[in-house]
C-alpha atoms as a PDB file:
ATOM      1  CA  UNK A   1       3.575 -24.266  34.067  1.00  0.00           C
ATOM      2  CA  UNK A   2       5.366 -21.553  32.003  1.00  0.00           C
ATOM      3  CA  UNK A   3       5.290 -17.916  33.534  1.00  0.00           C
ATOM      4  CA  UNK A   4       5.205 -16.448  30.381  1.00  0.00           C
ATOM      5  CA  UNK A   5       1.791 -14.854  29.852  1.00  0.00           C
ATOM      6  CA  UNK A   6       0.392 -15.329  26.172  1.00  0.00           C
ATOM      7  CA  UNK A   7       0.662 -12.190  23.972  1.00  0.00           C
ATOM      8  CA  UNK A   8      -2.560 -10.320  24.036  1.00  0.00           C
ATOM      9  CA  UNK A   9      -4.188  -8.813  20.534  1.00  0.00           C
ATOM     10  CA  UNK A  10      -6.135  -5.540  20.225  1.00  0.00           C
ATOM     11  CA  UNK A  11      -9.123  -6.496  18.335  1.00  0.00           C
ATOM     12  CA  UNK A  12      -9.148  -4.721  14.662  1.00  0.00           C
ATOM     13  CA  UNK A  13     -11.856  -3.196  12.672  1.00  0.00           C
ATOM     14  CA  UNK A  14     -11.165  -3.342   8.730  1.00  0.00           C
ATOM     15  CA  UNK A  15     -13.835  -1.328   7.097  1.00  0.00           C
ATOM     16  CA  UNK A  16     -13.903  -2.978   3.350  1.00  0.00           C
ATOM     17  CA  UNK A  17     -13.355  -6.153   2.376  1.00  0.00           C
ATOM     18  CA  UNK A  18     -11.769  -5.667  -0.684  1.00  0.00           C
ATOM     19  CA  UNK A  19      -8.054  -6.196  -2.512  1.00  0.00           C
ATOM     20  CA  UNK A  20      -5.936  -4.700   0.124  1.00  0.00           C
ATOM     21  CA  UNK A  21      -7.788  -5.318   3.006  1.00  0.00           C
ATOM     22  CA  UNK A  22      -7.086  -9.315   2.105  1.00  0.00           C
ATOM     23  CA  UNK A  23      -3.751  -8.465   1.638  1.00  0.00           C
ATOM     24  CA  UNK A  24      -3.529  -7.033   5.215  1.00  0.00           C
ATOM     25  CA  UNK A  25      -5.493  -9.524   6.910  1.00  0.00           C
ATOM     26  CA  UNK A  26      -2.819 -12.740   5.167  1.00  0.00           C
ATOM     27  CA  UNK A  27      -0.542 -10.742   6.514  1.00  0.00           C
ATOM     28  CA  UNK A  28      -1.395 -10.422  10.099  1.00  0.00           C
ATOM     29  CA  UNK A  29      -2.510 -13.951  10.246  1.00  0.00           C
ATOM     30  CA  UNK A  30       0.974 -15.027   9.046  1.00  0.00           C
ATOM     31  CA  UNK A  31       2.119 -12.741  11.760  1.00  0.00           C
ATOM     32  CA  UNK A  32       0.355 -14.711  14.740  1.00  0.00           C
ATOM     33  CA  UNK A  33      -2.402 -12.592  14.795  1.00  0.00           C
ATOM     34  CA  UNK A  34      -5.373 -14.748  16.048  1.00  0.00           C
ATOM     35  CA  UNK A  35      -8.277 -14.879  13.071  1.00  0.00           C
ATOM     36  CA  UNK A  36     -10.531 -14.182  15.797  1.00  0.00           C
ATOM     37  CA  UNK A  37      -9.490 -10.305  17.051  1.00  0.00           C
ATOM     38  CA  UNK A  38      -9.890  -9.234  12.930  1.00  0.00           C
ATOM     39  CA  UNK A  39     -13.770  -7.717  12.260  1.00  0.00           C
ATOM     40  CA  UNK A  40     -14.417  -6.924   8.421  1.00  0.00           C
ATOM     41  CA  UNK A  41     -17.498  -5.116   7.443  1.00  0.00           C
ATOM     42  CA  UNK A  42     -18.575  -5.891   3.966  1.00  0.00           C
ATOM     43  CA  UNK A  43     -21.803  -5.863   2.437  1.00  0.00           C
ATOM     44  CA  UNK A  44     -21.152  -7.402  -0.714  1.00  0.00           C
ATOM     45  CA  UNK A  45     -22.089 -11.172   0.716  1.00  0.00           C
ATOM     46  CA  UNK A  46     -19.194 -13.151  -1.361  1.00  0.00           C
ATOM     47  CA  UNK A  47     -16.446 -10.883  -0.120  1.00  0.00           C
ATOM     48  CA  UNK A  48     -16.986 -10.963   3.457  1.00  0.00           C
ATOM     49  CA  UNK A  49     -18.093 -14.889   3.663  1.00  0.00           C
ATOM     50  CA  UNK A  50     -15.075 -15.515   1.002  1.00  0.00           C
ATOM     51  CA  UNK A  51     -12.792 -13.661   3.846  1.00  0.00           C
ATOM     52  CA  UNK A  52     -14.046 -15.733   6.675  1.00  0.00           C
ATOM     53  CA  UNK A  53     -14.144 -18.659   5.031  1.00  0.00           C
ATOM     54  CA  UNK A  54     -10.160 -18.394   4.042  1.00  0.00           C
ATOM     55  CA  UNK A  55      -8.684 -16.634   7.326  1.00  0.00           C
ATOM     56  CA  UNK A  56     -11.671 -17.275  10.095  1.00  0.00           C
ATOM     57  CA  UNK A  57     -11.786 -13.766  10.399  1.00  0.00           C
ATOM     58  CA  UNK A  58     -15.480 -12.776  11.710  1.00  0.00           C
ATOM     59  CA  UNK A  59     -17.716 -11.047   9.376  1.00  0.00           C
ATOM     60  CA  UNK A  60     -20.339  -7.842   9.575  1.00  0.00           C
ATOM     61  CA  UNK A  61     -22.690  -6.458   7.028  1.00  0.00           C
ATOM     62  CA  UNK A  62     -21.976  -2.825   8.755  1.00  0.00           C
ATOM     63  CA  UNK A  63     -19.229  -0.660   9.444  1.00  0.00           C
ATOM     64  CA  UNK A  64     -20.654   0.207  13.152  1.00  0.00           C
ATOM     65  CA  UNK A  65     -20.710  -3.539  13.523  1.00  0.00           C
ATOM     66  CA  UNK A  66     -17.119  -4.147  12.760  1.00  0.00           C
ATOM     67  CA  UNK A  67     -16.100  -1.724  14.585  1.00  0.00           C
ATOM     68  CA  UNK A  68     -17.495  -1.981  17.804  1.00  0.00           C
ATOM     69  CA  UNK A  69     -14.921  -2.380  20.853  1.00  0.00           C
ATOM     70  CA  UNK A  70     -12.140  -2.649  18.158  1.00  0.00           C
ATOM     71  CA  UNK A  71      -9.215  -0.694  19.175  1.00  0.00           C
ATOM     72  CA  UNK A  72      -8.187  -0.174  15.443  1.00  0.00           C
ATOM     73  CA  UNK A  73      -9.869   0.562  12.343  1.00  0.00           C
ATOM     74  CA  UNK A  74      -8.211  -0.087   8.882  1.00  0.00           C
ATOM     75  CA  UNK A  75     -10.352   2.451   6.791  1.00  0.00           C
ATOM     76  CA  UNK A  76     -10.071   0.428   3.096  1.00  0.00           C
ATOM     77  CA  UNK A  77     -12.922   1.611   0.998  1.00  0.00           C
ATOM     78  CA  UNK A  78     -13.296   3.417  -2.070  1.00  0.00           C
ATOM     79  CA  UNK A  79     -11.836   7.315  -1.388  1.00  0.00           C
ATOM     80  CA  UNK A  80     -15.578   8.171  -3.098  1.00  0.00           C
ATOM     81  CA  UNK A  81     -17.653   6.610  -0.539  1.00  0.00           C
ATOM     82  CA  UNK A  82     -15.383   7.460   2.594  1.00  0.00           C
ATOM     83  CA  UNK A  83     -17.498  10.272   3.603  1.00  0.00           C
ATOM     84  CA  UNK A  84     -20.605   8.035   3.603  1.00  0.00           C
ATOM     85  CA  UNK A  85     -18.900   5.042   5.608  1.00  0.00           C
ATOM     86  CA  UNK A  86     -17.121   7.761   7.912  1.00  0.00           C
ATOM     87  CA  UNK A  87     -19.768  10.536   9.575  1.00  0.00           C
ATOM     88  CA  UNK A  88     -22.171   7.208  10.779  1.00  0.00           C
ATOM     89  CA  UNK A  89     -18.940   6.037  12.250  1.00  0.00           C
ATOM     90  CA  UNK A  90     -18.342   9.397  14.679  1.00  0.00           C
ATOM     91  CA  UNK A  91     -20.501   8.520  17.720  1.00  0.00           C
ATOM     92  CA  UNK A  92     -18.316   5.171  18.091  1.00  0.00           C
ATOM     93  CA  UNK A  93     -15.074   6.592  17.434  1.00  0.00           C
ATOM     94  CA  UNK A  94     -16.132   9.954  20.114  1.00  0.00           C
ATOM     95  CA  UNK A  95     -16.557   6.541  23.035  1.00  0.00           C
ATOM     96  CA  UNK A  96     -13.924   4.347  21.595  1.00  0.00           C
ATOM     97  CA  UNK A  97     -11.551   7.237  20.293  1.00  0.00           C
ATOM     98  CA  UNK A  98      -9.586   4.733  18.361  1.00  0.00           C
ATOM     99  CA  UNK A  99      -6.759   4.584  16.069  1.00  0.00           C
ATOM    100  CA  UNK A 100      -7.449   5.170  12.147  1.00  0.00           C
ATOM    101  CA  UNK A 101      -5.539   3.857   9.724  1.00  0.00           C
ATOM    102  CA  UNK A 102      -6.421   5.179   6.399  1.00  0.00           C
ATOM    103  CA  UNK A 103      -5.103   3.525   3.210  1.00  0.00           C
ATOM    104  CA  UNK A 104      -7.357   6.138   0.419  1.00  0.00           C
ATOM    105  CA  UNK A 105      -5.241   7.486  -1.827  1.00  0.00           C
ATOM    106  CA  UNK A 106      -6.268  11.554  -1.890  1.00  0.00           C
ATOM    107  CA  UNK A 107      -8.431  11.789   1.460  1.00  0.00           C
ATOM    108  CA  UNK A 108      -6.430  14.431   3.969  1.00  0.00           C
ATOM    109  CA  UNK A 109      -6.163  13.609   7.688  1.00  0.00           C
ATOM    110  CA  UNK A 110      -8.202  16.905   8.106  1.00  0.00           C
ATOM    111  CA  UNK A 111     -11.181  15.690   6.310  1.00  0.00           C
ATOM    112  CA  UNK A 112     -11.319  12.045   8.360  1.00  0.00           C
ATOM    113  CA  UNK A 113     -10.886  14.179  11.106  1.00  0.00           C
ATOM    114  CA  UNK A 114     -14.243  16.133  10.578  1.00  0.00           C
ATOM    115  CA  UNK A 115     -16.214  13.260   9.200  1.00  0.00           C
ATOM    116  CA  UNK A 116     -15.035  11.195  12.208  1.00  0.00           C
ATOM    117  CA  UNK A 117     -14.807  13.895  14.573  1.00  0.00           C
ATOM    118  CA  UNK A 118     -11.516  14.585  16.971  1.00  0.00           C
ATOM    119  CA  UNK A 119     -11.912  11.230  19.061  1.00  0.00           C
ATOM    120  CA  UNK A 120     -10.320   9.682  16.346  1.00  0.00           C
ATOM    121  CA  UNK A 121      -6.406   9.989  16.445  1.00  0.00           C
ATOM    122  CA  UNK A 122      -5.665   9.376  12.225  1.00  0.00           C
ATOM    123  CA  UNK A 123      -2.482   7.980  10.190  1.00  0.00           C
ATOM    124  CA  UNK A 124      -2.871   7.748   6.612  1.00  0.00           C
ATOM    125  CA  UNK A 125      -1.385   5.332   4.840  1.00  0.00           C
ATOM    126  CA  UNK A 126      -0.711   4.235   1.019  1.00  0.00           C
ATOM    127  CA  UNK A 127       0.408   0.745   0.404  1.00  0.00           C
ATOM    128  CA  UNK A 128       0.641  -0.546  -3.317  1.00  0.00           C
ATOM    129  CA  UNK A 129      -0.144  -3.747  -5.112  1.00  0.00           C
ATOM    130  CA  UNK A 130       2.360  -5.979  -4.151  1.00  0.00           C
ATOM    131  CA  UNK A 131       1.674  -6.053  -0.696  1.00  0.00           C
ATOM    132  CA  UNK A 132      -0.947  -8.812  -2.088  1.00  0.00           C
ATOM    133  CA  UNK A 133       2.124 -10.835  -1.899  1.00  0.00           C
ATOM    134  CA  UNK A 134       3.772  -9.490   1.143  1.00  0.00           C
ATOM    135  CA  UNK A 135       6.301  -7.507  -1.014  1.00  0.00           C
ATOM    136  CA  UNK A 136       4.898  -3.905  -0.716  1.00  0.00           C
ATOM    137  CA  UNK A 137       5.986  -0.809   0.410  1.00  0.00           C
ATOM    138  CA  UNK A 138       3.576   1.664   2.122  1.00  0.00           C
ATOM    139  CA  UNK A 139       4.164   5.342   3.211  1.00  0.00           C
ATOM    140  CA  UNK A 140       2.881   6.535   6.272  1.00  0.00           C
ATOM    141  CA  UNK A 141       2.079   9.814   8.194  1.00  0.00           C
ATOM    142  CA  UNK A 142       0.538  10.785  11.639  1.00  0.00           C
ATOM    143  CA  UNK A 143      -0.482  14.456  12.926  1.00  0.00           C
ATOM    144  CA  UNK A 144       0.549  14.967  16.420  1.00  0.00           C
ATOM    145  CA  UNK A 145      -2.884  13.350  17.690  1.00  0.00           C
ATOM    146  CA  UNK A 146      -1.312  10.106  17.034  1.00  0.00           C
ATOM    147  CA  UNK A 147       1.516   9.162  19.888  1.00  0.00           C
ATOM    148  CA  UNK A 148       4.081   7.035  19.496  1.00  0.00           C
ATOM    149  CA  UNK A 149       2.356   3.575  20.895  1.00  0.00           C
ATOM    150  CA  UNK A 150       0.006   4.708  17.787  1.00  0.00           C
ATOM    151  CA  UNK A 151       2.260   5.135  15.507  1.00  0.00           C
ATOM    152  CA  UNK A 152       3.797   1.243  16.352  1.00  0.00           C
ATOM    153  CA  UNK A 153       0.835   0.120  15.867  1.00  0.00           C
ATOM    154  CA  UNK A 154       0.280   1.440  12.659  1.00  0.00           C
ATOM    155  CA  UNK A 155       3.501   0.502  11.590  1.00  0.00           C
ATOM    156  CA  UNK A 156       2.934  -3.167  12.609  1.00  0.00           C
ATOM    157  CA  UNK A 157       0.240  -4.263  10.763  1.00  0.00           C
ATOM    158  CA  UNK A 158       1.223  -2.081   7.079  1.00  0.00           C
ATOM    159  CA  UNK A 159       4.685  -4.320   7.788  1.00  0.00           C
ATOM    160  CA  UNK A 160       2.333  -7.189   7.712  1.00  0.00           C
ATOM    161  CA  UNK A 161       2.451  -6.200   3.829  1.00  0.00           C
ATOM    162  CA  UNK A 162       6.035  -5.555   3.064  1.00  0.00           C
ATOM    163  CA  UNK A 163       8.359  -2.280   3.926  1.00  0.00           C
ATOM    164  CA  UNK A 164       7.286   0.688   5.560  1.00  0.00           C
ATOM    165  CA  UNK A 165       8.481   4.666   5.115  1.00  0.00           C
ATOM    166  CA  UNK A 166       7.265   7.689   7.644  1.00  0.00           C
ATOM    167  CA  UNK A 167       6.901  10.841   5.941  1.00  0.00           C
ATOM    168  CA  UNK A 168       6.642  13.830   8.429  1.00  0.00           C
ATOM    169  CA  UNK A 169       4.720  16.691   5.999  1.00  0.00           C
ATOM    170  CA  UNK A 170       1.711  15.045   4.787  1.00  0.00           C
ATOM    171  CA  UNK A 171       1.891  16.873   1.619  1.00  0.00           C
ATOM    172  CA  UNK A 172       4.053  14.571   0.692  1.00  0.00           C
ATOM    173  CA  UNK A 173       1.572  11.725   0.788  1.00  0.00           C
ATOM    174  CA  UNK A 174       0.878  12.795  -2.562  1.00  0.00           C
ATOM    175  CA  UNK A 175       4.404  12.307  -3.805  1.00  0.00           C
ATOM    176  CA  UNK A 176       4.650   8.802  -2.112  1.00  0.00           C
ATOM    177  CA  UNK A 177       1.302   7.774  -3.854  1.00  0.00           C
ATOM    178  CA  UNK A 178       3.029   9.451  -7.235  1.00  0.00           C
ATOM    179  CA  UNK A 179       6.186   6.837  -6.862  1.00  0.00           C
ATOM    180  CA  UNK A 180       5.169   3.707  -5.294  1.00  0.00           C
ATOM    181  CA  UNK A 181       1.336   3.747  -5.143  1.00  0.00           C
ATOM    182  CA  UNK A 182       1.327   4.064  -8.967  1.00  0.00           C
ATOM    183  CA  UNK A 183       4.528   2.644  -9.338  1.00  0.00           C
ATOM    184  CA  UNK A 184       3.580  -0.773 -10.143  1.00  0.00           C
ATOM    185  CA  UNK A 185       1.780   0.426 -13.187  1.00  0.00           C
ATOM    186  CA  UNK A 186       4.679   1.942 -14.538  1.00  0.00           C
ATOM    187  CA  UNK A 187       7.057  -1.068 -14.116  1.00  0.00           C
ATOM    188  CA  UNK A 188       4.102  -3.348 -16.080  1.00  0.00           C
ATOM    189  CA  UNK A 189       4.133  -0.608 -18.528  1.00  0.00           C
ATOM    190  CA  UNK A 190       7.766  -1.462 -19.127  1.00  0.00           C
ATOM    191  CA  UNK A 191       7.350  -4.795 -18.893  1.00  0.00           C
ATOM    192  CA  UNK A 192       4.876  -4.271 -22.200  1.00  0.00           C
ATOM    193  CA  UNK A 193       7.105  -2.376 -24.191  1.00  0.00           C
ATOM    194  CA  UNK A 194      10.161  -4.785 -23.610  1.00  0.00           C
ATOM    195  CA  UNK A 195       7.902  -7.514 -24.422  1.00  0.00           C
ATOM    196  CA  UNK A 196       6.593  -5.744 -27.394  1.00  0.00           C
ATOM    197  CA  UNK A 197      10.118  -5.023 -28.220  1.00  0.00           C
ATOM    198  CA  UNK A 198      11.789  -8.582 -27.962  1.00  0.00           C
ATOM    199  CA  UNK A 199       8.488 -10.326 -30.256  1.00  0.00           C
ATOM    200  CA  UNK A 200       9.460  -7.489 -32.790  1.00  0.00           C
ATOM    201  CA  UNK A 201      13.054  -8.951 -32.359  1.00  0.00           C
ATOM    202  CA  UNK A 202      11.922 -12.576 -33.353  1.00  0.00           C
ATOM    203  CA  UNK A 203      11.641 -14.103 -30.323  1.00  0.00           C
ATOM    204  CA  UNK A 204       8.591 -15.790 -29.717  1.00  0.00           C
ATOM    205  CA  UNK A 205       6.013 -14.268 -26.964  1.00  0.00           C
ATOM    206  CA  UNK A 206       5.819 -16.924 -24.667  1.00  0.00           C
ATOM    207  CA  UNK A 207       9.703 -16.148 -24.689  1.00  0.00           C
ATOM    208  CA  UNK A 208      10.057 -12.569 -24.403  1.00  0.00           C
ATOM    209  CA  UNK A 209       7.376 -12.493 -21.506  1.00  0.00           C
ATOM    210  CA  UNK A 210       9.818 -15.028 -19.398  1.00  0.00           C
ATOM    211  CA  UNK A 211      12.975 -13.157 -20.152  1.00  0.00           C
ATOM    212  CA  UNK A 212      11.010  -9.560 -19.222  1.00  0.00           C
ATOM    213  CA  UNK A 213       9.381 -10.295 -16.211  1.00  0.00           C
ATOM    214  CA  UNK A 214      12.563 -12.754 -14.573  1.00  0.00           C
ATOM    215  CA  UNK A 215      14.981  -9.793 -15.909  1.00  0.00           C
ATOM    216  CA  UNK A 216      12.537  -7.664 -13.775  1.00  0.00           C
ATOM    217  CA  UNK A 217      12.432  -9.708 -11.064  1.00  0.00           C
ATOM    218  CA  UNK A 218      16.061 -10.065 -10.554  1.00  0.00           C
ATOM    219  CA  UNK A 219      16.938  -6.367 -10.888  1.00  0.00           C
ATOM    220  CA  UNK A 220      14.285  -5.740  -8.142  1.00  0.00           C
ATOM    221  CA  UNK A 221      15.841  -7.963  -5.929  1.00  0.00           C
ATOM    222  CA  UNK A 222      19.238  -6.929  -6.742  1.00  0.00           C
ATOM    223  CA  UNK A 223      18.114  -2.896  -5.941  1.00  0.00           C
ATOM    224  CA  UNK A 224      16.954  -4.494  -2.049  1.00  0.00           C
ATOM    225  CA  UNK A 225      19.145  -6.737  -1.305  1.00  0.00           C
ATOM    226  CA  UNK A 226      22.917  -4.643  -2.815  1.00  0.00           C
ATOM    227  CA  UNK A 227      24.283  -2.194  -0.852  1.00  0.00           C
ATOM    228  CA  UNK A 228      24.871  -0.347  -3.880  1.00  0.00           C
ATOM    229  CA  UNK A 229      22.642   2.422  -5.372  1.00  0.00           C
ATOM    230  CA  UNK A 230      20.635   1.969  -8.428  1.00  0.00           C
ATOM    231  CA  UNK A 231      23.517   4.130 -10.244  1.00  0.00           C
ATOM    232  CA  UNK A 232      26.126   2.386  -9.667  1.00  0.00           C
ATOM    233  CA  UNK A 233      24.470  -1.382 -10.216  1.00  0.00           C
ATOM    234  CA  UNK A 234      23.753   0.237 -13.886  1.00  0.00           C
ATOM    235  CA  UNK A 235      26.867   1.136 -14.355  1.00  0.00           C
ATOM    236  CA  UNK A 236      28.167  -2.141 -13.272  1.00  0.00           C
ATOM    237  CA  UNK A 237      26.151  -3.186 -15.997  1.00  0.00           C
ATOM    238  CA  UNK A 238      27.038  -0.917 -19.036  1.00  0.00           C
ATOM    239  CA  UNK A 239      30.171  -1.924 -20.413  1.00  0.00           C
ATOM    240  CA  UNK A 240      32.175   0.886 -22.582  1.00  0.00           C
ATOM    241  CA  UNK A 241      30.737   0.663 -26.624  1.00  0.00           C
ATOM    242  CA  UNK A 242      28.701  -2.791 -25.615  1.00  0.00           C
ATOM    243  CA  UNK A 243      25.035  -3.157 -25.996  1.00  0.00           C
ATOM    244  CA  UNK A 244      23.788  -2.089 -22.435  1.00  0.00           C
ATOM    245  CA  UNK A 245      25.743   1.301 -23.409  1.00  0.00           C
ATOM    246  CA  UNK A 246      23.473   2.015 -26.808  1.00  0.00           C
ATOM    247  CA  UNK A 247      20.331   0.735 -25.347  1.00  0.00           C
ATOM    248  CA  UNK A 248      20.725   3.197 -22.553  1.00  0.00           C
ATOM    249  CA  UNK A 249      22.117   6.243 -25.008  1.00  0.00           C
ATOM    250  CA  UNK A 250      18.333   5.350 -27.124  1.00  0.00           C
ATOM    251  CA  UNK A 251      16.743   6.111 -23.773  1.00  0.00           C
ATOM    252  CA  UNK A 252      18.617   8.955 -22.719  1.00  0.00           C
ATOM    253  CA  UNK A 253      18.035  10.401 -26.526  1.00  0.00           C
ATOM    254  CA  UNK A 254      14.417  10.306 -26.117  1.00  0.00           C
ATOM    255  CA  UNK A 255      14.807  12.053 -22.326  1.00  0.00           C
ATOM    256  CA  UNK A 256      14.072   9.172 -20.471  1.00  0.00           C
ATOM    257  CA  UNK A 257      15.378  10.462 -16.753  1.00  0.00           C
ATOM    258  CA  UNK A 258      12.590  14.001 -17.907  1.00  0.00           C
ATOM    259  CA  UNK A 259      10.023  11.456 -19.137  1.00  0.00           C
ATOM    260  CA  UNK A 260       9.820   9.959 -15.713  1.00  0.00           C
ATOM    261  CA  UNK A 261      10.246  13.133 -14.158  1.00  0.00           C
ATOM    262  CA  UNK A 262       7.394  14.617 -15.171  1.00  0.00           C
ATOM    263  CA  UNK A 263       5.215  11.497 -14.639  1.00  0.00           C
ATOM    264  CA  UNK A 264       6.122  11.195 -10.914  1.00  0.00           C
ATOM    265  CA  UNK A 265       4.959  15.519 -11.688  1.00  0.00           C
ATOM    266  CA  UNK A 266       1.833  14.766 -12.924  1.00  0.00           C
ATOM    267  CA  UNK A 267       0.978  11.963 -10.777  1.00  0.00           C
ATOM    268  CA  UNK A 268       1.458  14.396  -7.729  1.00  0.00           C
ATOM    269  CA  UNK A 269      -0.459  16.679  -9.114  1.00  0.00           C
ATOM    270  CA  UNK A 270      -3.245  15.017 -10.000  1.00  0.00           C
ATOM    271  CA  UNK A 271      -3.211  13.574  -6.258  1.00  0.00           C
ATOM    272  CA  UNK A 272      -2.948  17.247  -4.321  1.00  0.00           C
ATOM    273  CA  UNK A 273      -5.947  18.022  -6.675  1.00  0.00           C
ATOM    274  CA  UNK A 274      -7.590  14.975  -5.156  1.00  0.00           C
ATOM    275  CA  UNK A 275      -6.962  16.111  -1.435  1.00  0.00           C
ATOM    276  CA  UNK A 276      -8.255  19.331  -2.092  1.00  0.00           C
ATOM    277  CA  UNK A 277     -11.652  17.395  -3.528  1.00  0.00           C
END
C-alpha cells in the first residue's frame, strides 16, 4: 500500500450557472477536480440539470444551498442582481467566512464587502470569453483581507480557464476589463471588416472567412508563443514598399494606434462609472 495520501479538495460554491461558470467548472474537472466537491446554484431548471448532467457536478435551486460548508464561492451572476443574491448570503459567509471570488465586471470589493459583510475575505476577478475554451486570460485583485493561501487559491481555479495577471490597485480592474474583458469583441470586429474587405476584393465569403479567422489564429499564437514583442513580429512582417507596408500606412492615416486608444479610454470609463453604480 502506497503512503501517499490522496489529494484532498475544498468543496466550491459557484453561484450561477451560466456561460462562465461552465467554463470554470470544464476546467477544474480537466484539472482532477472531483465532480463531486463543485455545488452550482441555479434556478433556471435546464441550466443546473444541463450542468450536472455533463460534469456530475451537484445541483441547488438556492444560493444558501450551494454554498453551505463550501470553502469557496465563485460569485458568477449578472452584476444587476449581485446585491439580491449577496445580502441573503451574509449570515453563511459571517460562520463560514469564506473566500469570494467575484468574476462581475463593475462591482467593487467594497460593495461585496458590505452586502456580504467582513467574514468574507474578496478577490475580484474578470476572465473573458475564451476561457470557454481554456484559452482565456483573467485579471485578478485581492485587498489585504485575502492572504496568500487565498490568493493561490484564487489563482488556481481562474488558471483552470487560461492565463492569469494580478493587478495590485483595483482601479485598475477597470482597465483590465477595458483590454481583455472586451477584447474579444474588438478582435471579431476586425475579423468583420477584413472579411467585409476580402468579399469586396472578389474572393468568395466562405473564403475570406477561412483566410481571416486562420490569419487570426496564427498571429495569436505567434504573439504567445515568440519571444518577440508585438512590434517587432510586425515589423518582421512589413517589408520596405511591399503590401504589408501600404496596408499598415492606410491604418496609420486614419489614426489607427489613437482609434484604439481611445476605445481602451472609453471602455474604462464607462467601467469606473459602473463601480461607482
Amino acid at each position: 500500500m502506497s503512503d501517499t495520501a490522496a489529494p484532498r479538495f475544498e468543496p466550491i460554491a459557484f453561484i450561477g450557472g451560466g456561460n462562465m461558470a461552465r467554463s470554470l467548472i470544464a476546467g477544474l474537472i480537466r484539472q482532477g477536480v472531483p465532480a463531486n466537491t463543485i455545488h452550482v446554484a441555479e434556478p433556471v431548471d435546464a441550466l443546473r440539470e444541463q450542468l450536472a448532467l455533463d460534469f456530475g457536478v451537484k445541483g441547488h435551486v438556492t444560493a444558501a444551498e450551494a454554498a453551505e460548508d463550501c470553502a469557496t464561492w465563485v460569485l458568477a451572476v449578472k452584476p444587476q442582481v449581485m446585491a439580491e443574491v449577496c445580502v441573503p448570503l451574509a449570515p453563511l459567509a459571517k460562520i463560514l467566512q469564506p473566500l469570494v471570488v467575484s468574476i462581475a465586471a463593475g462591482i467593487s470589493r467594497d460593495r461585496l464587502r458590505q452586502w456580504l459583510g467582513e467574514g468574507a475575505a474578496v478577490v475580484r476577478a474578470m476572465p473573458n470569453t475564451p476561457a470557454l475554451l481554456g484559452a482565456g486570460v483573467t485579471g485578478l485583485y485581492a485587498g489585504n483581507d485575502v492572504d496568500a493561501e487565498g490568493r493561490a487559491r484564487a489563482q488556481a481555479l481562474l488558471s483552470s480557464a487560461g492565463q492569469t495577471v494580478w493587478v495590485e490597485d483595483e482601479s485598475l480592474m477597470d482597465a483590465v476589463t477595458a483590454v481583455s474583458g472586451s477584447g474579444p469583441a474588438y478582435v471579431f470586429l476586425l475579423a468583420e471588416a477584413m472579411q467585409a474587405a476580402a468579399v469586396a476584393q472578389g474572393l468568395p465569403e466562405s473564403a475570406a472567412t477561412t483566410l481571416v479567422a486562420q490569419t487570426l489564429l496564427g498571429a495569436s499564437r505567434m504573439l504567445t508563443e515568440s519571444e518577440e514583442s508585438a512590434s517587432e513580429l510586425r515589423r518582421r512582417v512589413t517589408s520596405p514598399n511591399g503590401t504589408t507596408q501600404a496596408a499598415i500606412e492606410a491604418f496609420q492615416a486614419g489614426d489607427f494606434e489613437a482609434l484604439v486608444g481611445r476605445a481602451i479610454e472609453a471602455a474604462t470609463r464607462r467601467g469606473r462609472a459602473l463601480s461607482a453604480g
